[in-house]
Protein backbone atom coordinates (compact mmCIF):
# COMPACT_ATOMS: atom_id res chain seq x y z
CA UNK A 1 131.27 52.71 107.65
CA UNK A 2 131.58 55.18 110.48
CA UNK A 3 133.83 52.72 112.22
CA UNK A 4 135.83 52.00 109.55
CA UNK A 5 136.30 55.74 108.96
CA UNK A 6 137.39 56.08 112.62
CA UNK A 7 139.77 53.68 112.41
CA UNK A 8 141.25 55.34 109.59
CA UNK A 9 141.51 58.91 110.66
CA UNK A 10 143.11 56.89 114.07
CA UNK A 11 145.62 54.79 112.33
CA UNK A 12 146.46 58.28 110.18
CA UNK A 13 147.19 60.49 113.58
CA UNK A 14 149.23 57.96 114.90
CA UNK A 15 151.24 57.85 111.30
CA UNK A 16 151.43 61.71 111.62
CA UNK A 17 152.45 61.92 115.12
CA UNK A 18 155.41 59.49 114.75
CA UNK A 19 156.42 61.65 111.23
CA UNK A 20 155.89 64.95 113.46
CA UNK A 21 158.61 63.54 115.77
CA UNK A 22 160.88 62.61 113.72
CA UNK A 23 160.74 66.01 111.74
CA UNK A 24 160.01 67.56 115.14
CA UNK A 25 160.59 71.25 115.15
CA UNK A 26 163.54 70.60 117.47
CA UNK A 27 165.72 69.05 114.62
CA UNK A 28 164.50 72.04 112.28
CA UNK A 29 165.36 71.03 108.87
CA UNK A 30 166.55 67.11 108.88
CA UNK A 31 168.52 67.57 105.86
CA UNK A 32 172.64 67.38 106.13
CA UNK A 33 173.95 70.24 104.00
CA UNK A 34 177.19 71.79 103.71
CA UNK A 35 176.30 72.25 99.46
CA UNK A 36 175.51 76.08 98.91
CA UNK A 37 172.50 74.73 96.62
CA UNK A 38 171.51 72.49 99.39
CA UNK A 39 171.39 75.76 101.80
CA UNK A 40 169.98 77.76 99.52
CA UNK A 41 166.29 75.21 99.26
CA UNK A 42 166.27 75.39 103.23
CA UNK A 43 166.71 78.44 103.17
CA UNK A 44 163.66 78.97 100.90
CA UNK A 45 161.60 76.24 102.80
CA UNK A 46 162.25 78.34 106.09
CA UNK A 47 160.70 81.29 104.11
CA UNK A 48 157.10 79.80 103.03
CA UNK A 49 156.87 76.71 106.06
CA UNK A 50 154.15 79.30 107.32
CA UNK A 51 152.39 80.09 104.19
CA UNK A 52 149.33 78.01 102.11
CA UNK A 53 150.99 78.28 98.65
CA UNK A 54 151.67 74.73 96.56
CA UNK A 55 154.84 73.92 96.22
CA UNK A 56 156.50 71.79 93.15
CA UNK A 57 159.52 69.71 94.18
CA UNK A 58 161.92 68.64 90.77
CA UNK A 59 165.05 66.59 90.42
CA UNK A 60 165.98 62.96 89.62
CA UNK A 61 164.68 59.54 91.58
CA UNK A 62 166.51 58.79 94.64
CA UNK A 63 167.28 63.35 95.26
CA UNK A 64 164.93 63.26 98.27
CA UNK A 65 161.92 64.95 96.96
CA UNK A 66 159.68 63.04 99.36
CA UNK A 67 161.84 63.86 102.23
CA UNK A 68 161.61 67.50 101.52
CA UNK A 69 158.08 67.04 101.45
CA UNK A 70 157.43 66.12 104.98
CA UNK A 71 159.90 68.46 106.10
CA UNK A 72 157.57 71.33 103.99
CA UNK A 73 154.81 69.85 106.16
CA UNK A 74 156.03 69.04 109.72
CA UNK A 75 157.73 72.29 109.82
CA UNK A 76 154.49 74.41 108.77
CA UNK A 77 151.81 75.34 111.03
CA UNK A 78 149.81 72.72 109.53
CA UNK A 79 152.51 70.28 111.18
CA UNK A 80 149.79 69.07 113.82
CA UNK A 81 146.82 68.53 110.90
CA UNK A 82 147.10 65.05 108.60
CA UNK A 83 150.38 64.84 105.83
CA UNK A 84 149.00 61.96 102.85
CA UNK A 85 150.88 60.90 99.85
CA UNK A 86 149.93 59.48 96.96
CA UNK A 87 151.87 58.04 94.10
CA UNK A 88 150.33 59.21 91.05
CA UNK A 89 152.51 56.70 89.13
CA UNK A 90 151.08 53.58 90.75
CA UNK A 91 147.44 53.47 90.02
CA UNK A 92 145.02 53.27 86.89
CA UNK A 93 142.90 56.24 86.42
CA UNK A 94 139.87 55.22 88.08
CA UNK A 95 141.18 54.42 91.31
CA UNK A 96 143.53 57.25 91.23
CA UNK A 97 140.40 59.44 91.05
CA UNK A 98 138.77 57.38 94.04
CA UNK A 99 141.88 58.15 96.20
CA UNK A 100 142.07 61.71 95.28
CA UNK A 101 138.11 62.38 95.09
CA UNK A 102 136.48 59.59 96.86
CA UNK A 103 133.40 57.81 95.60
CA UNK A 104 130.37 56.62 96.65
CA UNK A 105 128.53 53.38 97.24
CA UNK A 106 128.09 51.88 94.02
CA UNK A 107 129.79 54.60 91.74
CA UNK A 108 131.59 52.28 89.76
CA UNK A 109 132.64 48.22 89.88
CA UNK A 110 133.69 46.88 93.06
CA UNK A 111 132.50 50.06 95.28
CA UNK A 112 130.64 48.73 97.80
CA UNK A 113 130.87 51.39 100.41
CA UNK A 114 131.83 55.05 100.13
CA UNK A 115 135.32 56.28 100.73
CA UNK A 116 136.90 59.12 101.49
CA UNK A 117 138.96 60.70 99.01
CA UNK A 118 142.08 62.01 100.01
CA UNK A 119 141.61 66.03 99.83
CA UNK A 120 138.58 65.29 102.45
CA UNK A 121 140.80 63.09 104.67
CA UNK A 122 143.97 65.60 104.50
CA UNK A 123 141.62 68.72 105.20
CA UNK A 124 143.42 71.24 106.96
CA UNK A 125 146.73 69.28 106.49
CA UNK A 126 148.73 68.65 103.41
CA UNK A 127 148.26 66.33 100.60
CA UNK A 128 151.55 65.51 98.58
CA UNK A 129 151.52 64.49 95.02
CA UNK A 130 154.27 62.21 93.57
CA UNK A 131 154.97 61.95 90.12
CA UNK A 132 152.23 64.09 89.04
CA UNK A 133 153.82 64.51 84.86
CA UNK A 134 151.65 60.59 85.26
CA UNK A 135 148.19 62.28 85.42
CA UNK A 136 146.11 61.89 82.66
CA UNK A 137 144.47 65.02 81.08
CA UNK A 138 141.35 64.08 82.38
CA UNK A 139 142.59 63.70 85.87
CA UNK A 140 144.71 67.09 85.58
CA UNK A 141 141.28 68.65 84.74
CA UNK A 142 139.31 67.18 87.86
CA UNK A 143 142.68 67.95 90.24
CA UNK A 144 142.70 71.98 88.42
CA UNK A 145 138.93 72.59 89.12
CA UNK A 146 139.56 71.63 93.39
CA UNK A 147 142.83 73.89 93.30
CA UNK A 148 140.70 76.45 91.92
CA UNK A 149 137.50 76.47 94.13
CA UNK A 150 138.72 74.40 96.92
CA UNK A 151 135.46 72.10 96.74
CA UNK A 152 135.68 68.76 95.87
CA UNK A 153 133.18 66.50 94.63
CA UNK A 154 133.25 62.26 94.66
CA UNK A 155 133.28 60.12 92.17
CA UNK A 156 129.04 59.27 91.41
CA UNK A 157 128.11 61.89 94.03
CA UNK A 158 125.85 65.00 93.10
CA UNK A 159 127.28 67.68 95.97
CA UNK A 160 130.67 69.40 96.76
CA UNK A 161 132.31 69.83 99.99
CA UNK A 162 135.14 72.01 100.91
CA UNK A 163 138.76 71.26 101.67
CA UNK A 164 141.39 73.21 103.10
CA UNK A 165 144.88 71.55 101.74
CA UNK A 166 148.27 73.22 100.83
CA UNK A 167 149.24 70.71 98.16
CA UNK A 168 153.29 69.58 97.67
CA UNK A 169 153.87 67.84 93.93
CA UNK A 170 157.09 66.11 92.63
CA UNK A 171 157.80 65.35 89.32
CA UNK A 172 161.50 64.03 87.68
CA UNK A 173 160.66 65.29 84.59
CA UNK A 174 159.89 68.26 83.01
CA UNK A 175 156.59 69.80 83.13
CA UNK A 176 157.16 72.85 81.20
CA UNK A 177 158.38 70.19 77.99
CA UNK A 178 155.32 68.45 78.68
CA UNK A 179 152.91 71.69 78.22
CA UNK A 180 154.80 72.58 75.52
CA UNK A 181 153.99 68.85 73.79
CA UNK A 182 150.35 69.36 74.98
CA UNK A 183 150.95 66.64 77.34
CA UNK A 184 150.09 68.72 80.66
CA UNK A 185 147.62 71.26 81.06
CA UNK A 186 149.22 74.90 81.68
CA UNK A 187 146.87 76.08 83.48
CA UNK A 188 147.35 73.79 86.09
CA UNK A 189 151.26 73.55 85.83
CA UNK A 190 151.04 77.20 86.88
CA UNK A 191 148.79 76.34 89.63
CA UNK A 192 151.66 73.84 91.14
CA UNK A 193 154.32 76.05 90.37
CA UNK A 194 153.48 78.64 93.01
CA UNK A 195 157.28 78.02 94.51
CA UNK A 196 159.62 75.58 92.50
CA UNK A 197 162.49 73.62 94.12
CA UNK A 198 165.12 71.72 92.34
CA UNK A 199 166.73 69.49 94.11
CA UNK A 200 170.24 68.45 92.99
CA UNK A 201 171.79 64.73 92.91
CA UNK A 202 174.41 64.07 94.99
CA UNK A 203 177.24 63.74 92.32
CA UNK A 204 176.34 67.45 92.35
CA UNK A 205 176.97 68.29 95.84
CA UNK A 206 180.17 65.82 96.99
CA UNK A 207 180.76 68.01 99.91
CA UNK A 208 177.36 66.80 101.74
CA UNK A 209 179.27 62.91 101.59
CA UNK A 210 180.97 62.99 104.81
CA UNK A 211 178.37 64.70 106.79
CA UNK A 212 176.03 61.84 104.86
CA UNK A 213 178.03 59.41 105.88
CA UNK A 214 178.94 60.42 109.61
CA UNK A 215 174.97 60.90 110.02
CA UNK A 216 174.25 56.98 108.79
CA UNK A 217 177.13 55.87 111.22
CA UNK A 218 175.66 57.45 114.51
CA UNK A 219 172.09 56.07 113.36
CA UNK A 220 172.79 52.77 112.45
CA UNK A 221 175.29 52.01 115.16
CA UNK A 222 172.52 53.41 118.12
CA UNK A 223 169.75 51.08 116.67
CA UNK A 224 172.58 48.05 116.55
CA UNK A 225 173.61 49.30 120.01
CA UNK A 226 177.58 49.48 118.78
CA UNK A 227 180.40 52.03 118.41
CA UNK A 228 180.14 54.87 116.41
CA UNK A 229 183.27 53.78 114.32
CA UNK A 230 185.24 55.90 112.68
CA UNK A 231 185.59 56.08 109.01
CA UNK A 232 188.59 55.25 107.05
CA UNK A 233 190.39 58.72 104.77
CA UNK A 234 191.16 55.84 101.84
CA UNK A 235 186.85 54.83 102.40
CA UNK A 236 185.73 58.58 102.49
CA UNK A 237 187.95 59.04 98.97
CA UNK A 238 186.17 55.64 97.41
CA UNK A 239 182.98 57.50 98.37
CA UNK A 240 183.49 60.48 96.94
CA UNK A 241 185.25 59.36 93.84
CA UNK A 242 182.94 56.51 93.10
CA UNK A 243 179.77 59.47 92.95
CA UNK A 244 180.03 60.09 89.95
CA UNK A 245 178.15 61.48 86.70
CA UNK A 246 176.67 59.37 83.88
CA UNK A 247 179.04 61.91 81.87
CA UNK A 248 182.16 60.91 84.00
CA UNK A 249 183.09 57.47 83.64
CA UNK A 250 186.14 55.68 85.86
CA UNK A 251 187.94 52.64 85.29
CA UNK A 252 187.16 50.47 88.49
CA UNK A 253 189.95 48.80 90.17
């Protein structure tokens, strides 16, 4: 078990170091923004990077909440201590309480060794929560009490231990409609909405497209070891016009 662990926490620092440099302090924010909306999050990232207080990230799929998210992290002073995500939509309820909580040897079928949870593994760092409107009640309950007293306890153990996490969430819907339905707690959607960031689609922002798409170009063409090449006016307009609303719909040609 201890080996396993090591191997583990090794495989993790090597993760974090690679994420660390590509978020490295020397790029500052990696987000291309020329949208006022879009300057106006970094601007409030740049205010609490230093500071322990959760953070709930909100907007549609594909708006970069997870990218904000390690930016949050690598550009904190807990940017040298472990970053782990977990997808809250992805597992059933028992194993999502094994990955946040950990378990011990024999606390349940199939656990044949104890594990880790992942507020013990991310101690001092930051653990980041996506989808979190797919906890169960139960689950918001056990997540609540660790916010609260920063001890955690495993799944079929007796004793608590205490983490030190600053925790990120995401969520594309809406958590206050959800209290309001009795569907999440309160208590703990006040918990996670210490700062709240929406983050807007990029139909909503059509300035950011040529930065966007100048950015890809110079990435794409140093891994494939090619020109840079330049971009087409008639290609940036298809761009642009073709980012479009649900509520704005174009005949294509």
């Amino acid at each position: 078990l201890k080996v396993k662990n090591i191997r583990e926490r090794s495989t993790l620092k090597k993760e974090n170091v690679a994420l660390k440099a590509y978020f490295g302090m020397d790029k500052k924010l990696s987000i291309i923004a020329k949208n006022e909306s879009m300057k106006h999050i970094l601007a409030i990232i740049e205010g609490i990077k230093d500071s322990d207080c959760n953070v709930l990230l909100t907007g549609e799929t594909g708006v970069g909440k997870s990218l904000l998210a390690k930016i949050i992290h690598f550009t904190s002073r807990r940017q040298n201590m472990p970053f782990l995500s977990l997808n809250c939509a992805t597992l059933t309820e028992e194993l999502l309480a094994s990955e946040l909580f950990g378990h011990e040897k024999g606390a349940f079928t199939n656990a044949i060794e104890k594990k880790l949870g992942r507020f013990e593994v991310a101690h001092q760092g930051t653990l980041f929560l996506d989808e979190v409107a797919n906890l169960s009640l139960e689950t918001q309950g056990k997540l609540l009490r660790v916010l609260e007293s920063r001890r955690v306890r495993k799944v079929g153990d007796t004793t608590e231990h205490e983490v030190d996490i600053r925790l990120i969430a995401t969520t594309n819907r809406s958590l206050a409609e959800m209290v309001k339905m009795g569907a999440f707690r309160a208590d703990l959607y006040y918990r996670l909405n210490v700062v709240s960031v929406t983050i807007p689609p990029l139909r909503e922002r059509k300035e950011d497209i040529p930065m966007l798409m100048a950015f890809f170009l110079r990435l794409f063409s140093a891994e494939m070891g090619v020109a840079h090449p330049a971009v087409a006016a008639a290609t940036l307009a298809l761009f642009v016009r073709e980012t479009l609303s649900p509520a704005e719909p174009q005949a294509r040609t």
